[in-house]
Protein backbone atom coordinates (compact mmCIF):
# COMPACT_ATOMS: atom_id res chain seq x y z
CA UNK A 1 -28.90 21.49 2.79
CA UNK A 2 -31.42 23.07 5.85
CA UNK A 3 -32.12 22.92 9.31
CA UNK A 4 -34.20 25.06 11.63
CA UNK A 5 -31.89 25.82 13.79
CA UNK A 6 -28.36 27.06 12.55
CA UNK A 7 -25.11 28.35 12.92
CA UNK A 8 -23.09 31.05 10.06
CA UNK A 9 -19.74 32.39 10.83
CA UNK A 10 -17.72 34.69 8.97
CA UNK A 11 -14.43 36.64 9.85
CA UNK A 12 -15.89 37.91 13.11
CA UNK A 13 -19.57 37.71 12.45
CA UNK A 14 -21.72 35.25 13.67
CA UNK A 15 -25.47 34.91 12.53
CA UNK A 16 -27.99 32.06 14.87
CA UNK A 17 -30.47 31.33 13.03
CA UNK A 18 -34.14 29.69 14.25
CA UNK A 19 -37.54 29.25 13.14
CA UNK A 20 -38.15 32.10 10.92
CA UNK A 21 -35.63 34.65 12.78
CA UNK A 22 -32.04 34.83 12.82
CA UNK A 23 -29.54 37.07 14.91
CA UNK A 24 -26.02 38.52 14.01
CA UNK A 25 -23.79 39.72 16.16
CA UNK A 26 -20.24 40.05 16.97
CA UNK A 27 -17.60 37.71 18.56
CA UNK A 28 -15.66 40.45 19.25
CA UNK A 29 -15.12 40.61 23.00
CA UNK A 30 -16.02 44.24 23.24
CA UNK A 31 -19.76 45.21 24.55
CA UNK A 32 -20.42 48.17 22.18
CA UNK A 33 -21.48 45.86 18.99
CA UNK A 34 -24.64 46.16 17.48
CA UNK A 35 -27.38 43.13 17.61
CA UNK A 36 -29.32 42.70 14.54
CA UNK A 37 -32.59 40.75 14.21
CA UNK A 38 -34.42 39.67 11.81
CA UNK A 39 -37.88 38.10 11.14
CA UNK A 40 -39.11 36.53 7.75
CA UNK A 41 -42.53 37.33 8.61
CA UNK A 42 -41.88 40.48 8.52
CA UNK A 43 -40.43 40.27 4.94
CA UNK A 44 -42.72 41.62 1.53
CA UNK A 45 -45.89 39.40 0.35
CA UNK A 46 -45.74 35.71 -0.10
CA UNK A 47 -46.72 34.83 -3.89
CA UNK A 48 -50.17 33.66 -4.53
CA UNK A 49 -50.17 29.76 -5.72
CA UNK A 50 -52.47 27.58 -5.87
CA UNK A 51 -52.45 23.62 -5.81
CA UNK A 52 -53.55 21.04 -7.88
CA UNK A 53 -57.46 22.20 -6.95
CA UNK A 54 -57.30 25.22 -7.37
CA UNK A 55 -57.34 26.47 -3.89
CA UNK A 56 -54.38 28.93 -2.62
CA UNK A 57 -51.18 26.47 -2.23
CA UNK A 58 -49.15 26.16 1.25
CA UNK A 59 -48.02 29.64 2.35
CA UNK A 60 -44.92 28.11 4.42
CA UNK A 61 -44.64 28.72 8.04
CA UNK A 62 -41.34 31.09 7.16
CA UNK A 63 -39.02 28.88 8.40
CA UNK A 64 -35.54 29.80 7.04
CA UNK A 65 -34.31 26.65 5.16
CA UNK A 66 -30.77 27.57 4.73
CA UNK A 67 -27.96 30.75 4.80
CA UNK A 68 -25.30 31.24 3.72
CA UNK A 69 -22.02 33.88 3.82
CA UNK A 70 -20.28 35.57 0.87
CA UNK A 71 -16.45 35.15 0.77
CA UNK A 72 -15.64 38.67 2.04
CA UNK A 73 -18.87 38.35 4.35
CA UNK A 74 -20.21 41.54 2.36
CA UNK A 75 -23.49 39.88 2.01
CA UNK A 76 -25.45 37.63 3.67
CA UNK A 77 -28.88 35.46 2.04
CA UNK A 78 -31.05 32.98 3.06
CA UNK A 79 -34.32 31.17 1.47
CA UNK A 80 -37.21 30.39 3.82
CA UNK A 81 -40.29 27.75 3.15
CA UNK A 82 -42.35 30.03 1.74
CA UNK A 83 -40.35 30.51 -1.55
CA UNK A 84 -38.37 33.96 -0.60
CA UNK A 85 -35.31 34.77 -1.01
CA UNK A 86 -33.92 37.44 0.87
CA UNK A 87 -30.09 38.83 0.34
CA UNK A 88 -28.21 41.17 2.78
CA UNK A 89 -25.68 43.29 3.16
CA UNK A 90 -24.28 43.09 6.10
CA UNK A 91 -21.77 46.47 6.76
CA UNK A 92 -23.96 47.58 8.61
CA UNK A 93 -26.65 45.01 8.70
CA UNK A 94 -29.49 46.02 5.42
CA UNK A 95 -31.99 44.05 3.64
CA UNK A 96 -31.64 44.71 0.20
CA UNK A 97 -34.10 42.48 -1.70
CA UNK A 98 -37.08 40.14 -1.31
CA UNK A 99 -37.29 38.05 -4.47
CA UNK A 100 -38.88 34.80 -5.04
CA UNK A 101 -37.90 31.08 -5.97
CA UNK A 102 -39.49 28.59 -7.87
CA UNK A 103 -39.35 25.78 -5.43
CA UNK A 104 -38.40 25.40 -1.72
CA UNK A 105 -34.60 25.64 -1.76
CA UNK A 106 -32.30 23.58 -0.02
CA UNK A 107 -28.82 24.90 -0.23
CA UNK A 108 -27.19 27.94 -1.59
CA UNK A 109 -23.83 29.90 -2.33
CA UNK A 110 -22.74 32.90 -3.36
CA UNK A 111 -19.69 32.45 -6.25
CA UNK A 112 -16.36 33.16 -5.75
CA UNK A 113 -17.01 37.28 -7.40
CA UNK A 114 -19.87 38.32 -4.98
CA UNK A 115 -21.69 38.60 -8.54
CA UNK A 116 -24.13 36.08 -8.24
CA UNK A 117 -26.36 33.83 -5.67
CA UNK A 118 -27.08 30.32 -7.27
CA UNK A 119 -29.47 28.58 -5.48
CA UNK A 120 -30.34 24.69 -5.50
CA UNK A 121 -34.02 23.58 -4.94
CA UNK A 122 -36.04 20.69 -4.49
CA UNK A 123 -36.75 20.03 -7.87
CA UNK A 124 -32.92 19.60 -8.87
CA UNK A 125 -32.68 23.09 -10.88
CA UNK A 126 -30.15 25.62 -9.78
CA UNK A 127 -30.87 28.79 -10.39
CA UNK A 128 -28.49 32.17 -10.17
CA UNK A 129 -29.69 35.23 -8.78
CA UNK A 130 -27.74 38.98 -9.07
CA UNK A 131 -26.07 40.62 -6.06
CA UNK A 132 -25.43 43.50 -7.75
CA UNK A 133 -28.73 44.01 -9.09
CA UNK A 134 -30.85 42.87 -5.80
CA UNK A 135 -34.22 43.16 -7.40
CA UNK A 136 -33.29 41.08 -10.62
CA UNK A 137 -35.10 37.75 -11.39
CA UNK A 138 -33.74 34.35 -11.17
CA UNK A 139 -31.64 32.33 -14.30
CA UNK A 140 -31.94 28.84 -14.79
CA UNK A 141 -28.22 27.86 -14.75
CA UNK A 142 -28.63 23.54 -14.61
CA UNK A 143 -31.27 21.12 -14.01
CA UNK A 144 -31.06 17.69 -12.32
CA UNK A 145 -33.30 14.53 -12.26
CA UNK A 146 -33.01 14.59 -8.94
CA UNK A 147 -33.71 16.77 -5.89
CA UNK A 148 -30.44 18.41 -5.33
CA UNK A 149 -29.29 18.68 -1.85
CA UNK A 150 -25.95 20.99 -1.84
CA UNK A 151 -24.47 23.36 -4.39
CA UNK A 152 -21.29 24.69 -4.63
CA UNK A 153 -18.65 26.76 -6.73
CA UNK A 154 -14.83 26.41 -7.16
CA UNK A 155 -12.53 29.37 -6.06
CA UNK A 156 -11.94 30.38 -9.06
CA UNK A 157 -15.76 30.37 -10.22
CA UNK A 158 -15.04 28.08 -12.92
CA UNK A 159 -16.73 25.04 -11.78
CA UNK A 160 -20.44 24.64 -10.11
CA UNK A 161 -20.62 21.19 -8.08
CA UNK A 162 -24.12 20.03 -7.25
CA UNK A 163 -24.58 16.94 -4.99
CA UNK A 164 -28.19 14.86 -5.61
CA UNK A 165 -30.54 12.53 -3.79
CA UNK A 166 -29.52 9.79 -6.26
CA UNK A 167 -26.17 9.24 -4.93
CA UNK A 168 -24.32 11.65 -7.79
CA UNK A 169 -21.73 14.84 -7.37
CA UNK A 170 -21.52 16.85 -10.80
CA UNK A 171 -19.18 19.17 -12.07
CA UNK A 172 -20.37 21.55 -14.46
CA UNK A 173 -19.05 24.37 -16.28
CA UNK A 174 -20.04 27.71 -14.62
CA UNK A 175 -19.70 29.47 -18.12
CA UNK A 176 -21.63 26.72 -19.46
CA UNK A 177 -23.32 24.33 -17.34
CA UNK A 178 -24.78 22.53 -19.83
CA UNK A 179 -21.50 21.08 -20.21
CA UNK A 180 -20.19 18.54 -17.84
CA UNK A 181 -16.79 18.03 -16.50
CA UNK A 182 -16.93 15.28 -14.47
CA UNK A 183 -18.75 12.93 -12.04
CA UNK A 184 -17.70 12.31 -8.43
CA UNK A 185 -19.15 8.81 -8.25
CA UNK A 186 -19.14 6.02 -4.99
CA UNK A 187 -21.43 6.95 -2.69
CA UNK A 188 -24.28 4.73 -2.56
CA UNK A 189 -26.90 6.82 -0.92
CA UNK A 190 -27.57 10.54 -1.39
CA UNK A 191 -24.83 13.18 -0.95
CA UNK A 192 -25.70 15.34 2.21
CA UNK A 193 -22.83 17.94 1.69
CA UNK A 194 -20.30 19.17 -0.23
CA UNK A 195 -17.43 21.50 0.19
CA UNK A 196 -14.66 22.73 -1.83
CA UNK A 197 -11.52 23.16 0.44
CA UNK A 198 -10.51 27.12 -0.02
CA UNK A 199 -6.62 26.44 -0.06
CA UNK A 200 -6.75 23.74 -1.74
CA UNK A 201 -8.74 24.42 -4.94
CA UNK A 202 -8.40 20.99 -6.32
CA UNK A 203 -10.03 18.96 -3.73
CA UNK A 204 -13.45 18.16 -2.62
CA UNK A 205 -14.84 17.07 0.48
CA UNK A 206 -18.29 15.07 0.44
CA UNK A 207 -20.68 13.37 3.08
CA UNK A 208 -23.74 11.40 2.14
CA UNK A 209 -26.12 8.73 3.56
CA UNK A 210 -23.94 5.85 3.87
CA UNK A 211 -21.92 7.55 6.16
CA UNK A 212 -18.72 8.13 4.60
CA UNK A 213 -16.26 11.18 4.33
CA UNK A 214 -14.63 11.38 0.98
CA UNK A 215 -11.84 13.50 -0.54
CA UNK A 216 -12.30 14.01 -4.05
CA UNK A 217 -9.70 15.18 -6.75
CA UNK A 218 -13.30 17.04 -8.65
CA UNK A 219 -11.96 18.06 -11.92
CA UNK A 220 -11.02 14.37 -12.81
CA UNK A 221 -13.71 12.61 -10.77
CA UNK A 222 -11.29 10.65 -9.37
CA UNK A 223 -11.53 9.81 -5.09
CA UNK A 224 -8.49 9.52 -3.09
CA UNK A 225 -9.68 8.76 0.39
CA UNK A 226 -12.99 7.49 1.80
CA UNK A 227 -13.21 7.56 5.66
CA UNK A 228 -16.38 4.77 6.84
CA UNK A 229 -17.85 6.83 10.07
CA UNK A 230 -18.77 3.37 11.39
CA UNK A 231 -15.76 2.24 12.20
CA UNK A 232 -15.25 5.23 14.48
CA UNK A 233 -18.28 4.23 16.38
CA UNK A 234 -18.02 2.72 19.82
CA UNK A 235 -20.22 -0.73 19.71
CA UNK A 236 -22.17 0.62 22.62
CA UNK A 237 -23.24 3.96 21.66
CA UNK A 238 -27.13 3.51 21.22
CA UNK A 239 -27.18 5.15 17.81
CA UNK A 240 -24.75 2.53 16.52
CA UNK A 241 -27.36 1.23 13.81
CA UNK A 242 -28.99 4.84 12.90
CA UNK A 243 -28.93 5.96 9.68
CA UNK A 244 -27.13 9.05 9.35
CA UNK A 245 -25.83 11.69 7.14
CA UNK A 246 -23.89 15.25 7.47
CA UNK A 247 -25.49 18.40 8.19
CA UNK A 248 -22.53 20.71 8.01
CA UNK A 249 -18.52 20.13 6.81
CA UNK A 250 -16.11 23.19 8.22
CA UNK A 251 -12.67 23.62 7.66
CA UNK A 252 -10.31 25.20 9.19
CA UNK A 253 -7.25 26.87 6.77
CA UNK A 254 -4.99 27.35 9.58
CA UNK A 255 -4.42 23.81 10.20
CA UNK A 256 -6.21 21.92 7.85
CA UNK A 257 -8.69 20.50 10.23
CA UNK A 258 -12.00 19.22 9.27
CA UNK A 259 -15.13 19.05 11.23
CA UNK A 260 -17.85 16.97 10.23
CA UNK A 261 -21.48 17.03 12.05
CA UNK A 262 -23.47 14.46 11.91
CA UNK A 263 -27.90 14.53 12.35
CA UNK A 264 -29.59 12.35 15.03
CA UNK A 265 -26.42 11.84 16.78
CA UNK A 266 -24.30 14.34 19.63
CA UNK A 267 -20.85 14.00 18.04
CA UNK A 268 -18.65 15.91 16.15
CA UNK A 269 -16.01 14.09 14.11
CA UNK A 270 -12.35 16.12 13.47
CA UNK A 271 -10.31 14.89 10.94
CA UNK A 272 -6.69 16.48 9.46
CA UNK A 273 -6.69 17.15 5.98
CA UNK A 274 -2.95 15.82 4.64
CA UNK A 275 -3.11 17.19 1.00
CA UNK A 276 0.42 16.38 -0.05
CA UNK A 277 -0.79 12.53 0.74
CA UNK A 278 -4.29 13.15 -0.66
CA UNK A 279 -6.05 11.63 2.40
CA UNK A 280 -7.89 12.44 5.56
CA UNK A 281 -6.45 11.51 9.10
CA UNK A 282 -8.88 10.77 11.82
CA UNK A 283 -7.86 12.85 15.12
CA UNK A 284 -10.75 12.81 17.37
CA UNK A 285 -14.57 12.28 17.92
CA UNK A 286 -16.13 15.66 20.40
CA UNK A 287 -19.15 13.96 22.50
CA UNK A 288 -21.70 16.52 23.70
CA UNK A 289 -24.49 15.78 26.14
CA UNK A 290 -26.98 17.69 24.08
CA UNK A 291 -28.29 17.78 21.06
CA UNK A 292 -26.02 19.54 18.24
CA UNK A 293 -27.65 21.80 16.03
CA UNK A 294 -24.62 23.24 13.56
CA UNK A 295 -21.21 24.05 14.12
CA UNK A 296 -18.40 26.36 12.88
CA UNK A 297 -15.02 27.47 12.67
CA UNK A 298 -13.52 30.76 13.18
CA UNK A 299 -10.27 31.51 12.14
CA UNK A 300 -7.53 32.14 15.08
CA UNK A 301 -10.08 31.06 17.60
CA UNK A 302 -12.00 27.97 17.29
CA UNK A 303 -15.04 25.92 17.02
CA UNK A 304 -17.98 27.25 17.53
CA UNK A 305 -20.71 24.35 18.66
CA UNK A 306 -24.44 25.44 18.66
CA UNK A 307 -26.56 23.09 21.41
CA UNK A 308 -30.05 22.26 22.06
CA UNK A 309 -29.55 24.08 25.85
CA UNK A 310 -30.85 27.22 27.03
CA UNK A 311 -27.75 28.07 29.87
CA UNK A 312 -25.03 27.07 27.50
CA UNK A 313 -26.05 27.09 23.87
CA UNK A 314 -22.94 27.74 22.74
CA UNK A 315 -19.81 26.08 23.12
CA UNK A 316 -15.97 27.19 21.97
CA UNK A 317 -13.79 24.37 21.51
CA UNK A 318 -10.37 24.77 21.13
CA UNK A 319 -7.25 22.67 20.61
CA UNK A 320 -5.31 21.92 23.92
CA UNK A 321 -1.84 19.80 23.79
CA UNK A 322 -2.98 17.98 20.00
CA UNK A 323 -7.19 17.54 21.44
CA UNK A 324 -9.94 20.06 20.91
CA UNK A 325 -11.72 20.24 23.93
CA UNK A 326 -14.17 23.31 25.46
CA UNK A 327 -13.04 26.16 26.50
CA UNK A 328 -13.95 26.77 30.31
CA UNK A 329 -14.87 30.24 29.91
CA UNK A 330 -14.96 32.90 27.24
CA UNK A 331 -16.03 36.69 26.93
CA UNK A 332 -17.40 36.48 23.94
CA UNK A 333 -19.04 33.12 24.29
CA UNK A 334 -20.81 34.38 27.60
CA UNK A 335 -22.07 37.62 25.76
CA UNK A 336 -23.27 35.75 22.54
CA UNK A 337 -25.49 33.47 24.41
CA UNK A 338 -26.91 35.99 26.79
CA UNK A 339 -28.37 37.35 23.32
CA UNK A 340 -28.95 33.54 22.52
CA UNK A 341 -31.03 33.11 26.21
CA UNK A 342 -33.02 36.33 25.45
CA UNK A 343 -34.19 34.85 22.23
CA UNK A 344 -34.30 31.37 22.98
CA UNK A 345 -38.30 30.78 21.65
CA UNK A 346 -36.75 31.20 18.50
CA UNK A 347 -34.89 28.34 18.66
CA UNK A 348 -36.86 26.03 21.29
CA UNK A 349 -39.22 23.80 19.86
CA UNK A 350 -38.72 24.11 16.36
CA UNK A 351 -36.12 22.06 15.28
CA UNK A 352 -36.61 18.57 14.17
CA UNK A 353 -33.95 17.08 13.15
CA UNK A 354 -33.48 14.14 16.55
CA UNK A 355 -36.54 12.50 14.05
CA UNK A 356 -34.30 12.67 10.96
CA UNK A 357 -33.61 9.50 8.92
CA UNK A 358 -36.08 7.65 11.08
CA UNK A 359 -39.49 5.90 10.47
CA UNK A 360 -41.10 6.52 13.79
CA UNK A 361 -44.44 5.04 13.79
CA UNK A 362 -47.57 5.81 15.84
CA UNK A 363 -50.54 3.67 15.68
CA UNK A 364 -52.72 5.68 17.51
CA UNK A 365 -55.99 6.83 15.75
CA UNK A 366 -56.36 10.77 15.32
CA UNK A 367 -59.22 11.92 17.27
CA UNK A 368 -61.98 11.45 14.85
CA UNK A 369 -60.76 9.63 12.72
CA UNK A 370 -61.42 5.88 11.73
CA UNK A 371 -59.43 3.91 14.23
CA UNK A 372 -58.67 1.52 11.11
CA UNK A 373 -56.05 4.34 10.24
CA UNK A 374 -52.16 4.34 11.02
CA UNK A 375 -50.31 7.83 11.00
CA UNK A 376 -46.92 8.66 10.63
CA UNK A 377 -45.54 11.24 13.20
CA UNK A 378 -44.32 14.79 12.06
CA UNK A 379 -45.97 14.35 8.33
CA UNK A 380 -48.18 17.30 6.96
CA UNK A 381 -49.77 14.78 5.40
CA UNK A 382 -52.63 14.18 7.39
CA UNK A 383 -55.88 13.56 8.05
CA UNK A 384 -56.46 17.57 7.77
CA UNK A 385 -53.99 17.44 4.61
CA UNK A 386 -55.68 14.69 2.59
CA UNK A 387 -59.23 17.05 2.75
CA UNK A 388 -57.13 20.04 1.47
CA UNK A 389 -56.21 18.06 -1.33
CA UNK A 390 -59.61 17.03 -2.65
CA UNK A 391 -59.21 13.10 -1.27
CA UNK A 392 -61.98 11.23 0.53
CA UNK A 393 -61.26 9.36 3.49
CA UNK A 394 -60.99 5.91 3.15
CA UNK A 395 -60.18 2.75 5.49
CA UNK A 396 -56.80 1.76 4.93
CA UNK A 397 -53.39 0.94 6.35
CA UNK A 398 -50.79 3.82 5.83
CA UNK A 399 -47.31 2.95 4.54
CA UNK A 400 -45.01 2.60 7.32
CA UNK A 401 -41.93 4.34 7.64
CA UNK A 402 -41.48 8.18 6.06
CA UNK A 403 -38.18 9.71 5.87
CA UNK A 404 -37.82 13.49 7.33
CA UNK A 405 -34.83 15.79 6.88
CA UNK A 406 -34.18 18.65 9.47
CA UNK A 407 -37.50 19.61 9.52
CA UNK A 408 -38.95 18.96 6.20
CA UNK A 409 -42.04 16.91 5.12
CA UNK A 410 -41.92 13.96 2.96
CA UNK A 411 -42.29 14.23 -0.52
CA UNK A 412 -45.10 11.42 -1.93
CA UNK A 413 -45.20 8.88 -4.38
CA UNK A 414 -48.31 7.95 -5.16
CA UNK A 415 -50.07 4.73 -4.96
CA UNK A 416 -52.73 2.30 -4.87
CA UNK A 417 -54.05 1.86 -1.36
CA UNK A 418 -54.05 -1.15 0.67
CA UNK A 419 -56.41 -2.58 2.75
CA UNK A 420 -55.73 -3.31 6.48
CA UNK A 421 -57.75 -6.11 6.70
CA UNK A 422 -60.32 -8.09 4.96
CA UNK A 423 -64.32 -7.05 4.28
CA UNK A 424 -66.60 -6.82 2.60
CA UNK A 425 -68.13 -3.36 2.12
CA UNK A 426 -69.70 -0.80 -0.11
CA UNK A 427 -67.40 1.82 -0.85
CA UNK A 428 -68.44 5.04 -3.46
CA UNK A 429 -71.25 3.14 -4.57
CA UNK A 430 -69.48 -0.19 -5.80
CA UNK A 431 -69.67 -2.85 -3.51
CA UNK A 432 -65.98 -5.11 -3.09
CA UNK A 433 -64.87 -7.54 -1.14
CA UNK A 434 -60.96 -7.36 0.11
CA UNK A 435 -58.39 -8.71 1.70
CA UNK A 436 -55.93 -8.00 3.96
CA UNK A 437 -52.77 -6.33 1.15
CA UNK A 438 -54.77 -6.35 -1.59
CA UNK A 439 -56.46 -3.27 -3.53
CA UNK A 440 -59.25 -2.09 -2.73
CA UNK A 441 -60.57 -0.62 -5.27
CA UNK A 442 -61.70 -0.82 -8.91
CA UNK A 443 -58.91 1.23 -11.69
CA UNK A 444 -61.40 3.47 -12.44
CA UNK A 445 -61.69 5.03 -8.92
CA UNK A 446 -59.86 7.63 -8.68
CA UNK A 447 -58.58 7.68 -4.57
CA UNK A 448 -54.81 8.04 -4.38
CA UNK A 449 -52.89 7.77 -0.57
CA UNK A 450 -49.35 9.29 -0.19
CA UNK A 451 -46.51 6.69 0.28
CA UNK A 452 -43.25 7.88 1.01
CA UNK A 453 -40.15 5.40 -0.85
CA UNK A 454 -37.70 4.06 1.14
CA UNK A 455 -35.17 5.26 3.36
CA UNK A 456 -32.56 4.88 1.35
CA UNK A 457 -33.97 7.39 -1.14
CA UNK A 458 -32.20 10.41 0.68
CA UNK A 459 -34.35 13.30 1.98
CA UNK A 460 -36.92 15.35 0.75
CA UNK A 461 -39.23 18.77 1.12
CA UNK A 462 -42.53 19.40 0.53
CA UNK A 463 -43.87 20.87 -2.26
């Protein structure tokens, strides 16, 4: 899934990513690497859409929705929000195609060959992209009811696993993905993340909205462990009763340890992956002071922890006597987030994801605007959004309550509106009398408000 902000490791290359930029550099200790920016506003054309009235469509604000590593860290891709995806190689650092998606994407991976790029979108389709022919158009490779929220692929490229918003994990055939394997099934909310464990082919990790960890055994469907993060909550911590759900998984081969990160909330949960027992063992919860945006692991040296703080953004952790703890001062560490300080207005301001899983609420009228209306904080969908859509303004009470995910906007169901409070009044030439919850208007009048389902509908983008 994406966030604003974000972190990408591989072998010794690290890529920050924020807003629509990202930096790689090295975490080599020596001075003489080479920093590499990038901006996605910079990249080729957007495509020319237009909505539902004919009028060009959202552009996107280029915000990079998600990146993501090859195996070998040859190449590098990411997908911003307006519809581009961009692939990389990165010895030495080259763009090597603009292409665009169908929908706003919110994971991808690159199989297990370095052949192909699939890509999961908001619409629940995945689609595969070539890395060897960089200006080829996208395949549809599987489709979903649901928006999907993580893709991956087995080791051995056999297997594409796609987690949804409805609570499901599939397991499709790569060569065929039409054809189902299995179903992971027990979560009862949406699946955040997934992740195949490297070393141990067979497994699967998964996170999801009702905040459990679960091991999987993928090919069968069968789970073997479920870890309840509530339990490993202190009844005092003030974000005891937040809804929550996983923004990254990281593993670590060298000694089987898992990290799991968590939105809305500064911790960072390790576990110990037993595989001969098939379970997970709890080791320790990291508590940071600041807001974590993404972490992850480098082989040989440790945990890399991105934070919401412009002197130290980032933050080694490494184990000491059996606990990971920070380490008080590192070379490379110092060097990547001097680069990090330099370029902080890349990553200040434009992350969301403290609102995530929350319905804040403000009451307070637009300026303007009928002081009848409620708003929702953070939605596109306002008063300026409802015009660009062809609506008419109209007196009502907003639903309360929409459900954001790292930085996305809510996606709406439509509804009848409902009325605030009772009148009488004439309203596009038909005179009504209502009452406080009931319709307003006649079925033939065609004014539709936004309402965003519940909470425990998982996340969603905009269109």
């Amino acid at each position: 899934m994406a966030s604003s902000a974000g972190l990408a490791l591989c072998g010794q290359t690290l890529v920050v990513r924020g807003g629509s930029r990202f930096l790689a550099t090295s975490t080599a200790s020596s001075d003489d690497d080479v920093l590499f920016a990038y901006d996605c506003s910079t990249a080729a054309e957007k495509s020319q859409e237009k909505g539902e009235d004919g009028q060009p469509a959202d552009k996107g604000s280029d915000t990079v929705l998600a990146s993501t590593f090859s195996k070998s860290g040859t190449y590098f891709a990411l997908t911003d929000d307006s519809k581009r995806l961009i692939l990389f190689r990165t010895k030495p650092w080259q763009c090597l195609s603009v292409r665009t998606v169908v929908r706003r994407c919110t994971a991808l991976t690159f199989t297990a060959s370095e052949e192909k790029l699939l890509v999961a979108d908001k619409s629940g389709d995945v689609y595969s992209f070539s890395v060897l022919e960089p200006q080829g158009c996208g395949k549809l490779e599987l489709g979903h009811l649901s928006m999907l929220l993580d893709v991956a692929v087995s080791p051995d490229d056999c297997y594409v696993l796609t987690a949804d918003r409805d609570e499901k994990i599939r397991v499709s055939w790569a060569a065929a993905p039409h054809s189902i394997e299995s179903f992971c099934l027990g979560h009862t909310e949406f699946v955040s993340r997934i992740f195949v464990v490297p070393d141990h082919p067979e497994l699967l990790l998964s996170a999801s909205g009702d905040r459990t960890l679960r091991l999987w055994e993928y090919r069968s469907g069968r789970e073997l462990h479920c870890c309840h993060l509530t339990s490993l909550q202190e009844p005092a911590e003030p974000w005891g009763d937040e809804r929550f759900a996983a923004s990254r998984i990281t593993y670590r081969s060298q000694d089987g340890c898992v990290a799991l990160l968590c939105d809305c909330i500064p911790t960072v949960y390790v576990f110990q992956l037993d595989a001969a027992r098939q379970q997970l063992v709890y080791r320790q919860r990291l508590t940071f002071r600041h807001r974590v945006w993404d972490i992850a692991f480098e082989e040989g040296r440790g945990l890399w922890v991105l934070q919401d703080h412009r002197e130290a953004p980032l933050v080694l952790c490494r184990p000491v006597g059996g606990q990971w703890q920070a380490a008080p001062e590192d070379a490379a560490v110092e060097k990547v987030s001097a680069h990090l300080r330099g370029n902080w207005a890349m990553l200040e301001g434009k992350n969301v994801g403290a609102a995530c899983f929350r319905g804040d609420i403000q009451n307070r009228p637009r300026p303007g605007a009928d002081p009848r209306l409620r708003y929702t904080v953070g939605s596109r969908f306002s008063e300026q959004g409802y015009r660009k859509r062809g609506m008419r303004p109209c007196p009502l009470q907003k639903a309360s309550g929409w459900l954001g995910h790292r930085g996305a906007d809510p996606h709406p169901h439509w509804e009848r509106p409902v009325w605030a409070c009772s009148r009488t009044m004439s309203y596009m030439g038909t005179r009504v009398t209502v009452g406080a919850g009931s319709t307003p208007l006649p079925s033939g009048l065609p004014v539709l408000v936004p309402r965003v389902g519940p909470v425990t509908g998982g996340p969603s983008l905009g269109a």
